[in-house]
PDB file of N, CA and C in Angstrom:
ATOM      1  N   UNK A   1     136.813 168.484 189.040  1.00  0.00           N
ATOM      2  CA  UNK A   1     136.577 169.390 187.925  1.00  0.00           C
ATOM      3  C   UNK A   1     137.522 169.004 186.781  1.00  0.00           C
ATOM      4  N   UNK A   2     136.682 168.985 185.432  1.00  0.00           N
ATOM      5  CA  UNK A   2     138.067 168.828 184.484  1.00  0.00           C
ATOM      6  C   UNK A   2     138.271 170.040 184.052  1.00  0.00           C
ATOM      7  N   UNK A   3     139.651 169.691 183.075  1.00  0.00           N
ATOM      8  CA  UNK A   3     140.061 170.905 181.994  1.00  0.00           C
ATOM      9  C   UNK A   3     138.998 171.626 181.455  1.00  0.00           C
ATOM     10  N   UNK A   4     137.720 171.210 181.210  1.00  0.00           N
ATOM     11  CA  UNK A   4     137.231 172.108 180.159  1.00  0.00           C
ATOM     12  C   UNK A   4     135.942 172.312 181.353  1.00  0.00           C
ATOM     13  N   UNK A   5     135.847 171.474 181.875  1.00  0.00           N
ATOM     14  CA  UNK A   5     134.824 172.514 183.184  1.00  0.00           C
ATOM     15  C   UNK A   5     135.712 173.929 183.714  1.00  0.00           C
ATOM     16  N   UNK A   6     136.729 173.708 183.736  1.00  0.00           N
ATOM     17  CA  UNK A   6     137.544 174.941 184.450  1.00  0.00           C
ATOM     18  C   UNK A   6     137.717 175.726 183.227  1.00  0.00           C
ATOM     19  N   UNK A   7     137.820 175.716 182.045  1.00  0.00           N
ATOM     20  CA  UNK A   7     137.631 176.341 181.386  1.00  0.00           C
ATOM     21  C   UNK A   7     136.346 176.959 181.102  1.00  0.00           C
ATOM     22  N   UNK A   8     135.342 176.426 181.600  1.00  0.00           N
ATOM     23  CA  UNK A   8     134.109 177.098 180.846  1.00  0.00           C
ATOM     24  C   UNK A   8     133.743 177.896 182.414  1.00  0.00           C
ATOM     25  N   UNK A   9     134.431 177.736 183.328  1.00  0.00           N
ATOM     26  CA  UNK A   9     134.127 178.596 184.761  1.00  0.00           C
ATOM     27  C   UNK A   9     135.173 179.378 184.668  1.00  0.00           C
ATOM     28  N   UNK A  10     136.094 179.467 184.393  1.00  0.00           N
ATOM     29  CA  UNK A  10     137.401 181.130 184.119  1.00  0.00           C
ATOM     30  C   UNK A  10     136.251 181.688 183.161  1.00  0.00           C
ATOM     31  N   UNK A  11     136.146 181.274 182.120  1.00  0.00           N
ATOM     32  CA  UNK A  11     135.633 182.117 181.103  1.00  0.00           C
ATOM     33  C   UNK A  11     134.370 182.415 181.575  1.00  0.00           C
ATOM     34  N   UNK A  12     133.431 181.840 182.075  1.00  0.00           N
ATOM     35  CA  UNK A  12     131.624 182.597 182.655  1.00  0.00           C
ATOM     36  C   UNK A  12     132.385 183.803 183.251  1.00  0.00           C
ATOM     37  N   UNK A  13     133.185 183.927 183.952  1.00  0.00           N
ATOM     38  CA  UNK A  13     134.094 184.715 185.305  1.00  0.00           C
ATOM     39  C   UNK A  13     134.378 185.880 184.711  1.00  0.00           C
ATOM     40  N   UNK A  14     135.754 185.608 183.629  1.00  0.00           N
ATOM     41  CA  UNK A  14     135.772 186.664 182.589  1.00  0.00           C
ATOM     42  C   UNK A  14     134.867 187.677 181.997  1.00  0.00           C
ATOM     43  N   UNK A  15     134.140 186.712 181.413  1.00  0.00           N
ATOM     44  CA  UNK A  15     132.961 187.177 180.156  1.00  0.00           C
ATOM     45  C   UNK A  15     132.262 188.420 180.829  1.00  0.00           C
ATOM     46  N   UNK A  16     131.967 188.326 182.064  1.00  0.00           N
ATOM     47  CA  UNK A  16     131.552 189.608 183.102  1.00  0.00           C
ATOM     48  C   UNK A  16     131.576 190.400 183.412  1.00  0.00           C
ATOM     49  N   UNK A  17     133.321 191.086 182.882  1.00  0.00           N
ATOM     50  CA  UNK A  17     133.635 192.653 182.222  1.00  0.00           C
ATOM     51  C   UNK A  17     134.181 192.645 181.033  1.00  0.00           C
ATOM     52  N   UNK A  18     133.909 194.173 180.984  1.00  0.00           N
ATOM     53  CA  UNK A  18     134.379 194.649 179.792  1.00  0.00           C
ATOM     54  C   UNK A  18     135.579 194.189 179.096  1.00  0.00           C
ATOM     55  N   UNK A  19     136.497 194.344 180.148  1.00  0.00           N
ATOM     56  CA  UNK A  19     137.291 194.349 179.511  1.00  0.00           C
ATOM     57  C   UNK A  19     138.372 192.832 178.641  1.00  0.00           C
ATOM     58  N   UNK A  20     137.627 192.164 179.400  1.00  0.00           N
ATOM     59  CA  UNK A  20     137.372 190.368 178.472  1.00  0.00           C
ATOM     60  C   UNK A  20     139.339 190.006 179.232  1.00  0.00           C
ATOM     61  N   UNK A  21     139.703 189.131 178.456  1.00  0.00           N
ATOM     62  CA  UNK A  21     140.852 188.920 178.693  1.00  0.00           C
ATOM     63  C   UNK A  21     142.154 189.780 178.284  1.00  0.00           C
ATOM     64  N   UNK A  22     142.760 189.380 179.403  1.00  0.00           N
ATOM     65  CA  UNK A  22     143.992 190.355 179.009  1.00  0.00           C
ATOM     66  C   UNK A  22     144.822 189.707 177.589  1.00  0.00           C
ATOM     67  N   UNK A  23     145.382 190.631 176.837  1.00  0.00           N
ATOM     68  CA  UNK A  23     146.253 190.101 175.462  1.00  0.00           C
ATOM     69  C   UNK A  23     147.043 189.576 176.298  1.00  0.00           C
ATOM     70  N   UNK A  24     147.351 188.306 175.039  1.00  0.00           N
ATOM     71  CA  UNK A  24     148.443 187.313 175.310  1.00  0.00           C
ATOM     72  C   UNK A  24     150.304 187.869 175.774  1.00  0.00           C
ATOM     73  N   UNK A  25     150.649 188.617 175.563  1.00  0.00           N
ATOM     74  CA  UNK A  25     151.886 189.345 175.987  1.00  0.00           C
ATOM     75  C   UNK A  25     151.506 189.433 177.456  1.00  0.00           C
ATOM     76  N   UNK A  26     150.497 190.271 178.147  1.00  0.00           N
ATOM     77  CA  UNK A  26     150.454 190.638 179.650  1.00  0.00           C
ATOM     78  C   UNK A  26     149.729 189.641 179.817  1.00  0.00           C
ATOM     79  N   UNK A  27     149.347 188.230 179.780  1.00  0.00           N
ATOM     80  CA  UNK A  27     149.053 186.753 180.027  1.00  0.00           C
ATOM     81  C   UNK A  27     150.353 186.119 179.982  1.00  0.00           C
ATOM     82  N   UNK A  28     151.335 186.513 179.309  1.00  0.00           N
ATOM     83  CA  UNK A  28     152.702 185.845 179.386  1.00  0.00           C
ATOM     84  C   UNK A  28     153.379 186.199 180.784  1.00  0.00           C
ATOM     85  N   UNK A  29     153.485 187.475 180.944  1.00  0.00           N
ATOM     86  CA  UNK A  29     153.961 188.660 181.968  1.00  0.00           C
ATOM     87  C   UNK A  29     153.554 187.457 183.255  1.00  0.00           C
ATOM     88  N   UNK A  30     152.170 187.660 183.567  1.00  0.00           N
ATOM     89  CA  UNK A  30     151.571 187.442 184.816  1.00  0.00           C
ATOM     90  C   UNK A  30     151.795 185.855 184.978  1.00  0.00           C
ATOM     91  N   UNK A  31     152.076 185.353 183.840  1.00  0.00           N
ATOM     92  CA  UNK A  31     152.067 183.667 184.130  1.00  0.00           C
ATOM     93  C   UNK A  31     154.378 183.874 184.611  1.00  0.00           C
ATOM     94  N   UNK A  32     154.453 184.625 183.636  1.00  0.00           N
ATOM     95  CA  UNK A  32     156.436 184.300 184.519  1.00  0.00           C
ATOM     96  C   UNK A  32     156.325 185.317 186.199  1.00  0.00           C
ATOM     97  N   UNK A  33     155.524 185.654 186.618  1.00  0.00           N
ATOM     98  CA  UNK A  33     155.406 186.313 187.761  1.00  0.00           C
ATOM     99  C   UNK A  33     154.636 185.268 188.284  1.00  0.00           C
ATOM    100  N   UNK A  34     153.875 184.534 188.291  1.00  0.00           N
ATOM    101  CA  UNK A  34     153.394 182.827 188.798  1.00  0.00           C
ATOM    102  C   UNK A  34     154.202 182.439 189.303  1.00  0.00           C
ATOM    103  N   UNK A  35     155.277 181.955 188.471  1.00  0.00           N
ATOM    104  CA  UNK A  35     156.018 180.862 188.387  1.00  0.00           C
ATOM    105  C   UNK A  35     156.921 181.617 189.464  1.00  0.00           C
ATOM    106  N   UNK A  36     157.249 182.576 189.286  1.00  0.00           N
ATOM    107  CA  UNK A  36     158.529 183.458 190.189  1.00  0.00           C
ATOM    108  C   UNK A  36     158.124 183.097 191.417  1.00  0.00           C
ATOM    109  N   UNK A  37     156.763 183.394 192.102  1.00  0.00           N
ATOM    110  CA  UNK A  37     156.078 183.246 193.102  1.00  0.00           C
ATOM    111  C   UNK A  37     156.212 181.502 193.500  1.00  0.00           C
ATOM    112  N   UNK A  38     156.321 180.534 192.548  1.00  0.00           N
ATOM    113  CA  UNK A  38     155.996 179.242 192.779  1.00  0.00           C
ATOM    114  C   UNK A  38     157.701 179.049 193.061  1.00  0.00           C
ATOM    115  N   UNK A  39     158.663 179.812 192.572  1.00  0.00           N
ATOM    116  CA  UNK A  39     160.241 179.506 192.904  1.00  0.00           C
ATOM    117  C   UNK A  39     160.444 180.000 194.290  1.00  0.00           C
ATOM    118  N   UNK A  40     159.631 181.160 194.802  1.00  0.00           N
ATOM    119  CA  UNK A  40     159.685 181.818 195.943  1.00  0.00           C
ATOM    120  C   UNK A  40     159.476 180.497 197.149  1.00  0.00           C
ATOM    121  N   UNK A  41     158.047 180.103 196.888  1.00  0.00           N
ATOM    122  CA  UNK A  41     157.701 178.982 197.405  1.00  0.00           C
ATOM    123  C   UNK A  41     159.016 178.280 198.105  1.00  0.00           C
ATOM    124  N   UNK A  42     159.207 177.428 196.830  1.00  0.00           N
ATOM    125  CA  UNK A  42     160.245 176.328 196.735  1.00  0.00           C
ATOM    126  C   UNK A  42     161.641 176.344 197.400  1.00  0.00           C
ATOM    127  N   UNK A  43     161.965 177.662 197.262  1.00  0.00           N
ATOM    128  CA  UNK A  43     163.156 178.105 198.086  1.00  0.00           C
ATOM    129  C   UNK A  43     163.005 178.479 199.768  1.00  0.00           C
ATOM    130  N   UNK A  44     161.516 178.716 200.054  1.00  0.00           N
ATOM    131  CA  UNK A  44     161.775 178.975 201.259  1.00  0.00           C
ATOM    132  C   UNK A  44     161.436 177.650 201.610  1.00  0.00           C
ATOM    133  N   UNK A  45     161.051 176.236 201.453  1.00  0.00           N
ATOM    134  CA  UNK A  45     160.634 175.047 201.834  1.00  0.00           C
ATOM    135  C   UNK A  45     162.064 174.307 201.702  1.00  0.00           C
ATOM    136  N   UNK A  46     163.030 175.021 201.241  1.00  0.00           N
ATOM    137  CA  UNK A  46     164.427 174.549 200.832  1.00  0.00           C
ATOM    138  C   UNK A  46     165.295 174.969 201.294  1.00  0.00           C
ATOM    139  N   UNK A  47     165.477 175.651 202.530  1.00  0.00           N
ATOM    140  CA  UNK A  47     166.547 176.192 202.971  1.00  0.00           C
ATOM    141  C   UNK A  47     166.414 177.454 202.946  1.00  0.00           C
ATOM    142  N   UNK A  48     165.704 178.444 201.790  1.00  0.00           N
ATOM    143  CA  UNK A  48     166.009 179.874 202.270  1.00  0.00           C
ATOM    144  C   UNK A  48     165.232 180.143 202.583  1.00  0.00           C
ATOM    145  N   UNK A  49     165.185 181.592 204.336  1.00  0.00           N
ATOM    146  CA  UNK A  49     164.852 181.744 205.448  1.00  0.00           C
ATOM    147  C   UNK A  49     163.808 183.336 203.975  1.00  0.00           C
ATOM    148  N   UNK A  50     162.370 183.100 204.943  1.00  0.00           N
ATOM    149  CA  UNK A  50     161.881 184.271 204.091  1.00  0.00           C
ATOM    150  C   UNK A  50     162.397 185.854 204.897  1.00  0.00           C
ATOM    151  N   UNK A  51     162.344 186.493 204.500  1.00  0.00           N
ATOM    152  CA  UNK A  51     162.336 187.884 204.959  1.00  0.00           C
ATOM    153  C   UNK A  51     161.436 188.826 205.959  1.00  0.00           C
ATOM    154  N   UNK A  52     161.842 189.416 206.799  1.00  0.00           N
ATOM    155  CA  UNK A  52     161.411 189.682 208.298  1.00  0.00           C
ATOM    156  C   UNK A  52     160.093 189.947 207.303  1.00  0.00           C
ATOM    157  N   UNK A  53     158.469 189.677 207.899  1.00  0.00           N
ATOM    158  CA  UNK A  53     157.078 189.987 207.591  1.00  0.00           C
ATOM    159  C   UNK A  53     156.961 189.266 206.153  1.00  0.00           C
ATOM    160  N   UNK A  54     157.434 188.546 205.808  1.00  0.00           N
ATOM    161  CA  UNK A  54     156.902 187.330 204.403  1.00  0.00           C
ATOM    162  C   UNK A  54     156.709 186.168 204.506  1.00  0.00           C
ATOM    163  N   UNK A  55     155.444 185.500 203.992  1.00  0.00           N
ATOM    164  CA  UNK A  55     155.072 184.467 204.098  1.00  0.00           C
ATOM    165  C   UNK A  55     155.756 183.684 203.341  1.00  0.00           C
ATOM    166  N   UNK A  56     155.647 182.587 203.725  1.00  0.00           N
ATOM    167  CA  UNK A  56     156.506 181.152 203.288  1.00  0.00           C
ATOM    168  C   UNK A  56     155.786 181.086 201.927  1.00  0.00           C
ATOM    169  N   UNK A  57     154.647 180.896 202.239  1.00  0.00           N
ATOM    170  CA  UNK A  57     154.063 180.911 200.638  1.00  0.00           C
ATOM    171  C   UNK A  57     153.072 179.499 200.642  1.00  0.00           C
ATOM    172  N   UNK A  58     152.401 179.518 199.656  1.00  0.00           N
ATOM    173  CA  UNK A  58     151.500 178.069 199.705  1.00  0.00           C
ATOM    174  C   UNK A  58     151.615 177.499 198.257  1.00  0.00           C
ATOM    175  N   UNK A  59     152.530 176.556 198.275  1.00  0.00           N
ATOM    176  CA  UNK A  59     152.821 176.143 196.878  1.00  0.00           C
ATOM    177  C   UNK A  59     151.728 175.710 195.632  1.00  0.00           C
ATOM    178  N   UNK A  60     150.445 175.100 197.045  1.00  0.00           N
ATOM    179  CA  UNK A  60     149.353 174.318 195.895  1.00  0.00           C
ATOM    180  C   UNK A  60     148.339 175.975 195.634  1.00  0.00           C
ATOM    181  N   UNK A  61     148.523 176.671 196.070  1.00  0.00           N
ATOM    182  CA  UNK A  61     147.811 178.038 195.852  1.00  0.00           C
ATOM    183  C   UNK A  61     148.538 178.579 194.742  1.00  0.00           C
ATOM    184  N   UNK A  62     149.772 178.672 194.353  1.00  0.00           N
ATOM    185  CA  UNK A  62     150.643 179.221 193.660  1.00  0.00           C
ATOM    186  C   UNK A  62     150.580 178.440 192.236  1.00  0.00           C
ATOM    187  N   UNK A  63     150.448 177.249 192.426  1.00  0.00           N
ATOM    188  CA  UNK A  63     150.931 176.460 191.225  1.00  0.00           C
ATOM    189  C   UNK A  63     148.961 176.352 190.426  1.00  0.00           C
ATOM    190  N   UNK A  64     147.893 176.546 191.836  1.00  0.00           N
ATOM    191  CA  UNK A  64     146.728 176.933 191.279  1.00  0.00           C
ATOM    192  C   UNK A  64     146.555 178.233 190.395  1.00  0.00           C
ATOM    193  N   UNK A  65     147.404 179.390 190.802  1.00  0.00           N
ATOM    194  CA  UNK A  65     147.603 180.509 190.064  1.00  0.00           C
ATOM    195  C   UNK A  65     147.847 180.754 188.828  1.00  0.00           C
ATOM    196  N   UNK A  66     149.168 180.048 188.349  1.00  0.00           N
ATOM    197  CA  UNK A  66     149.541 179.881 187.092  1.00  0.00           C
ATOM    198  C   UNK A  66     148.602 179.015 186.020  1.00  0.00           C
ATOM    199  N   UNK A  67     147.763 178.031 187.104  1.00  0.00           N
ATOM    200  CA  UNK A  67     146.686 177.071 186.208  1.00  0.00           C
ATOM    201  C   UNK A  67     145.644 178.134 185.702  1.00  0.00           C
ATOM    202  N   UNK A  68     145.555 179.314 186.248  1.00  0.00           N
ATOM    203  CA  UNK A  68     144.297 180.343 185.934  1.00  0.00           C
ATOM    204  C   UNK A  68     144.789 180.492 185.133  1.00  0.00           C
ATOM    205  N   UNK A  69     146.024 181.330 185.132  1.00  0.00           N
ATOM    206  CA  UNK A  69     146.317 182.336 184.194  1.00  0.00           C
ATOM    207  C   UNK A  69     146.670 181.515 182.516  1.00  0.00           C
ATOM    208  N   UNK A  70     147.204 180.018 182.634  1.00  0.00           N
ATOM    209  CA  UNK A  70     147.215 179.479 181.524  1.00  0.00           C
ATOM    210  C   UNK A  70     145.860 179.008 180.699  1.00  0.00           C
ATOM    211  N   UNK A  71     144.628 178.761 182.055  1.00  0.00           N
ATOM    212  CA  UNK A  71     143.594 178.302 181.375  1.00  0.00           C
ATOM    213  C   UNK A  71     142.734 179.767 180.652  1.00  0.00           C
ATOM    214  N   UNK A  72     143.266 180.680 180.543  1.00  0.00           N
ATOM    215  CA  UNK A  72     143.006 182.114 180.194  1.00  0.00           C
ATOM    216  C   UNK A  72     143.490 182.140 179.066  1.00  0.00           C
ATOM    217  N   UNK A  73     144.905 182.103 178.950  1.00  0.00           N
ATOM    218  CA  UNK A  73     145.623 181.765 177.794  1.00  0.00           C
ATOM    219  C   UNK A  73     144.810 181.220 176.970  1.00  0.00           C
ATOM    220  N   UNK A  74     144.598 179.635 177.164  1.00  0.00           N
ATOM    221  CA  UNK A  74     143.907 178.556 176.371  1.00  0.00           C
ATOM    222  C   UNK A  74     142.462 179.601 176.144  1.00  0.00           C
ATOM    223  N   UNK A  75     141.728 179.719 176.845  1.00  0.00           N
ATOM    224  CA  UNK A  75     140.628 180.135 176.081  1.00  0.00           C
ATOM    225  C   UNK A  75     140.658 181.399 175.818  1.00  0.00           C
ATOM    226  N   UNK A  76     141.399 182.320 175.599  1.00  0.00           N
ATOM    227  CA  UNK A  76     141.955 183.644 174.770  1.00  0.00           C
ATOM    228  C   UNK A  76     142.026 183.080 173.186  1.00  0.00           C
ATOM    229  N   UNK A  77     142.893 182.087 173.050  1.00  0.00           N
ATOM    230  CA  UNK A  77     143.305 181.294 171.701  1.00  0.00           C
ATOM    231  C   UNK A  77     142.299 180.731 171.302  1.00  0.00           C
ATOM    232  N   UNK A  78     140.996 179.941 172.001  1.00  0.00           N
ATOM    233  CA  UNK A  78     140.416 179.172 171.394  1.00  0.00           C
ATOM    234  C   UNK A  78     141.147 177.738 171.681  1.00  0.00           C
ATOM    235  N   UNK A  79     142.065 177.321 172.600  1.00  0.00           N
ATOM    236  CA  UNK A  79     142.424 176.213 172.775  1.00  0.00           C
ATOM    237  C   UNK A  79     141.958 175.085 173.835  1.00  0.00           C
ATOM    238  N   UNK A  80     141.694 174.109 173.591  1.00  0.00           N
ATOM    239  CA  UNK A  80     140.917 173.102 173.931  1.00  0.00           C
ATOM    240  C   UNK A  80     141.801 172.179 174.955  1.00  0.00           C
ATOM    241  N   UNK A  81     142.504 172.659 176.540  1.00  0.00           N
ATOM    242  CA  UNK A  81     143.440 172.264 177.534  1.00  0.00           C
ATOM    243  C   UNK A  81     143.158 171.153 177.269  1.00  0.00           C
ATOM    244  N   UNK A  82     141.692 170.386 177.270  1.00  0.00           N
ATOM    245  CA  UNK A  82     141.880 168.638 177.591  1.00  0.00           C
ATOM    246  C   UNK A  82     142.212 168.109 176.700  1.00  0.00           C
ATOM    247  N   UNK A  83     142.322 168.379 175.454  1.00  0.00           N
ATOM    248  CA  UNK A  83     142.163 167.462 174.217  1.00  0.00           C
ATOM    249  C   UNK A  83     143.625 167.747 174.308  1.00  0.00           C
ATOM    250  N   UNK A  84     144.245 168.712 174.361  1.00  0.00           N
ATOM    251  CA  UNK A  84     145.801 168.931 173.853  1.00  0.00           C
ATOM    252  C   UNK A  84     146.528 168.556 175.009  1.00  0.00           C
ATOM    253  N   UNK A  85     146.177 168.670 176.538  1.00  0.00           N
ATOM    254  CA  UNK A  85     146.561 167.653 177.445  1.00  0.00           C
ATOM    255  C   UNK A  85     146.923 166.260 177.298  1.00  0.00           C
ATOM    256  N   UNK A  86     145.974 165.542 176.569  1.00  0.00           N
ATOM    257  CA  UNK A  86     145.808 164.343 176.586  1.00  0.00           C
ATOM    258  C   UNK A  86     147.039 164.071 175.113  1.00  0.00           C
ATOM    259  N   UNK A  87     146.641 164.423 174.792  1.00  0.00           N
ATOM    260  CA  UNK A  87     148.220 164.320 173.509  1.00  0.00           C
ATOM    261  C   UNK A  87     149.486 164.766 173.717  1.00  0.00           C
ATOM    262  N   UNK A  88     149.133 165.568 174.929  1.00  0.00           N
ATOM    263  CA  UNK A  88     150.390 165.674 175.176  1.00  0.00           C
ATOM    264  C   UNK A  88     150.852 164.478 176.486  1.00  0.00           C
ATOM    265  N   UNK A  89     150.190 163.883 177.623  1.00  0.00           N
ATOM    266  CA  UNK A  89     150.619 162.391 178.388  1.00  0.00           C
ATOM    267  C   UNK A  89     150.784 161.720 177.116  1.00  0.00           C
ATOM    268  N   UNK A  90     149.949 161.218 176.004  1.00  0.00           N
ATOM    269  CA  UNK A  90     150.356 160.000 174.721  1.00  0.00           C
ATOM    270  C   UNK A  90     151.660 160.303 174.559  1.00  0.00           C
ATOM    271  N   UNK A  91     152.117 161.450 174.172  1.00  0.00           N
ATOM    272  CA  UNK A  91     153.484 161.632 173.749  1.00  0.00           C
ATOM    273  C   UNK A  91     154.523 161.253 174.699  1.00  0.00           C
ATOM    274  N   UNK A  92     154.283 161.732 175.786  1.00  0.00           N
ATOM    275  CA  UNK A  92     155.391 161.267 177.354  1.00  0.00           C
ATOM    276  C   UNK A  92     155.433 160.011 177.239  1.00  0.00           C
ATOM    277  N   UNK A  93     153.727 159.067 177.084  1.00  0.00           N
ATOM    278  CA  UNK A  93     154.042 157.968 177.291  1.00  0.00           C
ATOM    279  C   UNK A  93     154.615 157.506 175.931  1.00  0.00           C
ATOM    280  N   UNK A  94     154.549 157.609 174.861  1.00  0.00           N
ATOM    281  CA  UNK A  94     155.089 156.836 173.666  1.00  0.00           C
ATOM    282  C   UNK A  94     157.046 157.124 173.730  1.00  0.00           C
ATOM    283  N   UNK A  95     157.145 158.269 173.869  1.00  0.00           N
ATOM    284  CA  UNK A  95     158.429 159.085 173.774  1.00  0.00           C
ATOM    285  C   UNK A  95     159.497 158.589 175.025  1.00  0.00           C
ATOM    286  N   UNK A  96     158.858 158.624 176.267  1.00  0.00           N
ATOM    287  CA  UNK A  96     159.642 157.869 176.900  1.00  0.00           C
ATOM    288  C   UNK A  96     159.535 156.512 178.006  1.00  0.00           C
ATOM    289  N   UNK A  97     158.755 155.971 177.325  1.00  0.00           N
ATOM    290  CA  UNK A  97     158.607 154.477 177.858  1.00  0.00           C
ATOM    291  C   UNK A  97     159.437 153.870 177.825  1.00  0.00           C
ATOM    292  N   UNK A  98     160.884 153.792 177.743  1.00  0.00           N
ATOM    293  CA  UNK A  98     161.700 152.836 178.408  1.00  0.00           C
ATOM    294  C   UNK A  98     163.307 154.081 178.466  1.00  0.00           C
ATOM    295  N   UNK A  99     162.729 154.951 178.960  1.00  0.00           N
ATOM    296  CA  UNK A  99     163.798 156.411 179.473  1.00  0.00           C
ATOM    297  C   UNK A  99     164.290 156.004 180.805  1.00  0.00           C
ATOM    298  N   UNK A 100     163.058 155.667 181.708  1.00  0.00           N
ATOM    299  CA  UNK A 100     163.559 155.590 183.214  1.00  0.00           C
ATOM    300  C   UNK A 100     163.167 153.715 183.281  1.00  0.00           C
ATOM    301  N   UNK A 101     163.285 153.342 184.757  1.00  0.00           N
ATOM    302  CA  UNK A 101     163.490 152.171 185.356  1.00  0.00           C
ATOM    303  C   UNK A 101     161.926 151.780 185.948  1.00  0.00           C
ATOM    304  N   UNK A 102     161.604 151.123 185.308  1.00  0.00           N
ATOM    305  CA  UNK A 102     159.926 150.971 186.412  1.00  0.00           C
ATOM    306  C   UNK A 102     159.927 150.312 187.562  1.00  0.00           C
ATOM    307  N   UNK A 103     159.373 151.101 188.593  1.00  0.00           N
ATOM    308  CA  UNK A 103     159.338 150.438 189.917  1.00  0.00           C
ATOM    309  C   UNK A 103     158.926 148.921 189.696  1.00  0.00           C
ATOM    310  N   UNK A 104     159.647 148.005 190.356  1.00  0.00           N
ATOM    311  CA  UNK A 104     159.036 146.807 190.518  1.00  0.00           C
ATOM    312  C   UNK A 104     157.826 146.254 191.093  1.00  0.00           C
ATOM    313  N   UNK A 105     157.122 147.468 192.354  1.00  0.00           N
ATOM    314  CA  UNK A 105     156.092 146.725 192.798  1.00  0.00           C
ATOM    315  C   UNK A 105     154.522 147.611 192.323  1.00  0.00           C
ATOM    316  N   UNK A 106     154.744 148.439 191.024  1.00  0.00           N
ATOM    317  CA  UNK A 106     153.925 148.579 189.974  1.00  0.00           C
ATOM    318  C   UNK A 106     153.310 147.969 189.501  1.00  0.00           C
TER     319      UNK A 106
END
């Protein structure tokens, strides 16, 4: 699936109630409660023990979570994930192409 297939399947999804997307403030909210959840993750795969009846957590479920809630974002705004994706790798690659060491058997 790309960026803008997943965009045009959140949004069919959406479009289905009333009440359309949530404003960008409680889209901010729920995406730093993502991420909290994706640190939860990370820490229990890292040494800390979860709490008597809590799951360890599923990181690629978690880090799928925050992809909703941003591709919501994006089409709340009218923003186009693949096109501004892709300018944004050009930039990584222009910006830091000789930052790190390239593997040799690349």
């Amino acid at each position: 699936m790309t960026l803008k297939e997943a965009q045009k399947q959140v949004d069919a999804w959406i479009s289905q109630f009333e009440e359309g997307y949530f404003p960008p403030l409680l889209n901010l909210a729920r995406l730093t409660e993502e991420v909290g959840e994706i640190a939860r993750v990370i820490s229990h795969q890292n040494g800390k023990t979860p709490k008597p009846g809590e799951e360890a957590g599923d990181l690629g479920e978690e880090l799928a979570d925050c992809l909703f809630v941003i591709v919501c974002m994006a089409n709340r705004e009218g923003i186009d994930l693949e096109a501004v994706f892709e300018k944004v790798l050009e930039k990584y690659a222009s910006r830091d192409a000789g930052r790190w060491k390239i593997k040799e058997d690349s």
